[in-house]
PDB file of N, CA and C in Angstrom:
ATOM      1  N   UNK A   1      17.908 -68.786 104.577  1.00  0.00           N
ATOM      2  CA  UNK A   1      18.869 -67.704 104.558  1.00  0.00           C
ATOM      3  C   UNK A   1      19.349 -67.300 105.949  1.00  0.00           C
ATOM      4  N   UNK A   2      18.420 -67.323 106.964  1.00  0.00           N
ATOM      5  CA  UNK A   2      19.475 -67.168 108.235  1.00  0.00           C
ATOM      6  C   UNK A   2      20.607 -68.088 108.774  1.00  0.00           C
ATOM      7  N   UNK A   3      20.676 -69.256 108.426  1.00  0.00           N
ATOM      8  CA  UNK A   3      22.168 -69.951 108.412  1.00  0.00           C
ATOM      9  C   UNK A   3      23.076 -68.949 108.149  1.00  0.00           C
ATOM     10  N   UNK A   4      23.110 -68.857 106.605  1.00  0.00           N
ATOM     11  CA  UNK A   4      24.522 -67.732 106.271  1.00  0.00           C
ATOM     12  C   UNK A   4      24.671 -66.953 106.887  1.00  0.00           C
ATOM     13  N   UNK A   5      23.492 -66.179 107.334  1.00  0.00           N
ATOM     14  CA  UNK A   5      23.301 -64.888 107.688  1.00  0.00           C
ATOM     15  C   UNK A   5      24.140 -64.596 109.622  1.00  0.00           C
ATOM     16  N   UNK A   6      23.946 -65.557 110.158  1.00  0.00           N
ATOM     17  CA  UNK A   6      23.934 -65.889 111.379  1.00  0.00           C
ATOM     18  C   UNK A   6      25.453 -66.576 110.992  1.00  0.00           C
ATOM     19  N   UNK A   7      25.438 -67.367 110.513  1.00  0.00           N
ATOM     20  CA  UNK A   7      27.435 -67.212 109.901  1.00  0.00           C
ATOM     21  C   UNK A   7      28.462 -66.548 109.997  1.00  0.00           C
ATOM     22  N   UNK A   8      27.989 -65.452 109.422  1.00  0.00           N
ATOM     23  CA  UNK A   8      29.065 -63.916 108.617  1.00  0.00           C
ATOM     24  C   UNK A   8      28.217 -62.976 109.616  1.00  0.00           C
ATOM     25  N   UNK A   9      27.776 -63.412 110.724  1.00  0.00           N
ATOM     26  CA  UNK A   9      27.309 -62.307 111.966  1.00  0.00           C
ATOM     27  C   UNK A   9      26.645 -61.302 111.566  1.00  0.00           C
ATOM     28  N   UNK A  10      25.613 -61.282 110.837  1.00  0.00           N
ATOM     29  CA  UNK A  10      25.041 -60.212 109.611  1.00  0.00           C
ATOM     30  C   UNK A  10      23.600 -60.405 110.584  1.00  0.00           C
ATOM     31  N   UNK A  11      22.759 -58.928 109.781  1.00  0.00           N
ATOM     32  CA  UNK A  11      21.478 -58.614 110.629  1.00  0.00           C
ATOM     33  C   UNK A  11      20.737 -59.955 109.500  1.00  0.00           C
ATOM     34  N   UNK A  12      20.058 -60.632 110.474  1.00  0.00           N
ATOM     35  CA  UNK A  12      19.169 -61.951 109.271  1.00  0.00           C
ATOM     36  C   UNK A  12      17.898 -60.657 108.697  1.00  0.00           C
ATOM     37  N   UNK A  13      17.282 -59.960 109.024  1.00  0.00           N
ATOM     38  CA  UNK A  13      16.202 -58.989 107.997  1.00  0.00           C
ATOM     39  C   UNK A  13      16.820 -58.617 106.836  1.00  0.00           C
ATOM     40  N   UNK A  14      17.708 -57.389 107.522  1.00  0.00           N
ATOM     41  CA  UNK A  14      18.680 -57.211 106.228  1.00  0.00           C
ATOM     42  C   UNK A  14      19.252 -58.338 105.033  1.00  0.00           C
ATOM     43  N   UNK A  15      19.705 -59.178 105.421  1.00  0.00           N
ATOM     44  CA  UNK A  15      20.107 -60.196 104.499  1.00  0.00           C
ATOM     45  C   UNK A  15      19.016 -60.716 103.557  1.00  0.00           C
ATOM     46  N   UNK A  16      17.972 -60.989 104.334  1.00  0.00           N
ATOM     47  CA  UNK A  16      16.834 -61.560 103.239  1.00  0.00           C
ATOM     48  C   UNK A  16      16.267 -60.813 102.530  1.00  0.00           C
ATOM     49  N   UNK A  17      15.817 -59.615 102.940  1.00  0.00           N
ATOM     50  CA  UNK A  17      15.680 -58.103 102.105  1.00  0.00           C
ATOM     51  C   UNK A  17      15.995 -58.348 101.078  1.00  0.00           C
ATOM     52  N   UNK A  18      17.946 -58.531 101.169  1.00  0.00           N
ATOM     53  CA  UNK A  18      18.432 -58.403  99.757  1.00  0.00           C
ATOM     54  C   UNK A  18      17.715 -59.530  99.105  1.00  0.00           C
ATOM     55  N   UNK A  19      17.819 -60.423  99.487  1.00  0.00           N
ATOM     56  CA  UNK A  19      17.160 -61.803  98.604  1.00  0.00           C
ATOM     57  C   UNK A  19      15.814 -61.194  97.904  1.00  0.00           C
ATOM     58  N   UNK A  20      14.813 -61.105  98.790  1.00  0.00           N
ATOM     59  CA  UNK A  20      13.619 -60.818  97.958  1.00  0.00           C
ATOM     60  C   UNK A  20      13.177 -59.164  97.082  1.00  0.00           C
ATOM     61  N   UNK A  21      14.285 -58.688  96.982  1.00  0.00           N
ATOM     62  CA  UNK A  21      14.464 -57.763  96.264  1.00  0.00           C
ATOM     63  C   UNK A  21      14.843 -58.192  95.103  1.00  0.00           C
ATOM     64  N   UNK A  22      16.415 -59.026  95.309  1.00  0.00           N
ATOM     65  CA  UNK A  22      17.186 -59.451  93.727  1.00  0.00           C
ATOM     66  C   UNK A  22      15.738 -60.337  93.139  1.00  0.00           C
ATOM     67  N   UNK A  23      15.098 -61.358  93.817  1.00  0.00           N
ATOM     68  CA  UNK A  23      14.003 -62.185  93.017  1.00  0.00           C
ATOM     69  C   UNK A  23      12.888 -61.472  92.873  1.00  0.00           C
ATOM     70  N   UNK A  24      12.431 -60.039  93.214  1.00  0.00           N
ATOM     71  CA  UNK A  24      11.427 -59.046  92.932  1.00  0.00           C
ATOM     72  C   UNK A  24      11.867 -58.637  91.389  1.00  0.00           C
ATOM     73  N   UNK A  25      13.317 -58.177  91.584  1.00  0.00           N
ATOM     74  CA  UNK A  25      13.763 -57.378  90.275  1.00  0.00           C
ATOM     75  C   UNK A  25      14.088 -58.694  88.901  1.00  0.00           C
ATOM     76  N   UNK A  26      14.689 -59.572  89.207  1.00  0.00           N
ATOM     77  CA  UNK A  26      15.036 -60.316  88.145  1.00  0.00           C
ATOM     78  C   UNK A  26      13.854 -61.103  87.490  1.00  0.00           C
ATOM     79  N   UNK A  27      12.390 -61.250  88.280  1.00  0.00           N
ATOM     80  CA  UNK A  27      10.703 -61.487  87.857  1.00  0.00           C
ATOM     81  C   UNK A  27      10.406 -60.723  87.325  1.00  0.00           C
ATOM     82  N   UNK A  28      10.389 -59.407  87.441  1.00  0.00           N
ATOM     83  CA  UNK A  28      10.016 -58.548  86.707  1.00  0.00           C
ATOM     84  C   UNK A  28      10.726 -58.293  85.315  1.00  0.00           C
ATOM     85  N   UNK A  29      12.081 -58.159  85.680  1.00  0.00           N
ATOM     86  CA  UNK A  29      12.587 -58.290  83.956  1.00  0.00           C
ATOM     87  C   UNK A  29      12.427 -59.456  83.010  1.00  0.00           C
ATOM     88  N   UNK A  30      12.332 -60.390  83.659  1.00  0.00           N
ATOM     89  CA  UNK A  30      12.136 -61.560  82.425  1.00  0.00           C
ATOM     90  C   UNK A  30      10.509 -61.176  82.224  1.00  0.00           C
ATOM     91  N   UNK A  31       9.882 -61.121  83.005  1.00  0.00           N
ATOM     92  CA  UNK A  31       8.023 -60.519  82.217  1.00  0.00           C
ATOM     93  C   UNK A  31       8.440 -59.308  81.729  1.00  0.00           C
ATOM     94  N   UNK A  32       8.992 -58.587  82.072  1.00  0.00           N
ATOM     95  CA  UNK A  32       9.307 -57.299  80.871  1.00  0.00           C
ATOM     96  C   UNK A  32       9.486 -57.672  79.266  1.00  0.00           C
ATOM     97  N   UNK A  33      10.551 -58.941  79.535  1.00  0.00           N
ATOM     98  CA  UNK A  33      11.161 -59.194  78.193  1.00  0.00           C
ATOM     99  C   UNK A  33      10.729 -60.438  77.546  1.00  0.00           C
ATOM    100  N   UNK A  34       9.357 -61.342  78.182  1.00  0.00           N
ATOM    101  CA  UNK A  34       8.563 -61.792  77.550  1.00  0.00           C
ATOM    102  C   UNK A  34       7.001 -61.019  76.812  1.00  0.00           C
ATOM    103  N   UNK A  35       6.898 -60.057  77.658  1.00  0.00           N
ATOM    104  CA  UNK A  35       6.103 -59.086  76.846  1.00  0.00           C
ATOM    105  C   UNK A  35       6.589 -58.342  75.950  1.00  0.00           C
ATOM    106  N   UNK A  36       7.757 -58.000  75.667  1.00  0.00           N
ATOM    107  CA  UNK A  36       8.422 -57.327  74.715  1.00  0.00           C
ATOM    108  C   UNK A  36       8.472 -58.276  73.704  1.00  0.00           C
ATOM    109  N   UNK A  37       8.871 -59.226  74.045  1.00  0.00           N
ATOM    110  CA  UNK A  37       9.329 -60.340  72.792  1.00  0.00           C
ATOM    111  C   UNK A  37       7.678 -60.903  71.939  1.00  0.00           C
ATOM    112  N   UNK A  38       6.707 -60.886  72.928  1.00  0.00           N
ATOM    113  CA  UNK A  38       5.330 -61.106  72.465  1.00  0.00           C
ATOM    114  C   UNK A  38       4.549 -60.218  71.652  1.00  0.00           C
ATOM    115  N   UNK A  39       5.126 -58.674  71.669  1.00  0.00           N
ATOM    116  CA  UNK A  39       4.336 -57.942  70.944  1.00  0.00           C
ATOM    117  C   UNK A  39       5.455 -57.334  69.392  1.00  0.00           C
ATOM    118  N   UNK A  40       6.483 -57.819  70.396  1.00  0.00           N
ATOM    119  CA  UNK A  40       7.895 -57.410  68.649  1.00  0.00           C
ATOM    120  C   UNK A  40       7.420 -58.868  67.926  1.00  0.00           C
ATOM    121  N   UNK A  41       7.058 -59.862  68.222  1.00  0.00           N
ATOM    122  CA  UNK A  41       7.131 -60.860  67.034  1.00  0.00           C
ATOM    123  C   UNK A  41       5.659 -60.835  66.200  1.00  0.00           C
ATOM    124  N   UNK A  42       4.101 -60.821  67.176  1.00  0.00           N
ATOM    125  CA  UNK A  42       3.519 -60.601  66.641  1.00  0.00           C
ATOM    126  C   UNK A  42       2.664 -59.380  66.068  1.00  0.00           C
TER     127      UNK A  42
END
């Protein structure tokens, strides 16, 4: 991620931040919604 980042003249922390935030939040919802789906079926 610092390629791009260093690209578009952007702070490289900030930039990856966002990264491991969006893949913090979008892990957590799919285990949200495999535990949901595990206790609605059985």
């Amino acid at each position: 991620m610092p390629l791009p980042a260093t690209a578009l003249r952007a702070d490289t922390a900030g930039f990856s931040n966002l990264l491991i935030t969006t893949f913090v939040d979008a892990t957590g919802l799919i285990i949200s919604l495999l535990v949901a789906r595990l206790v609605l079926i059985e």
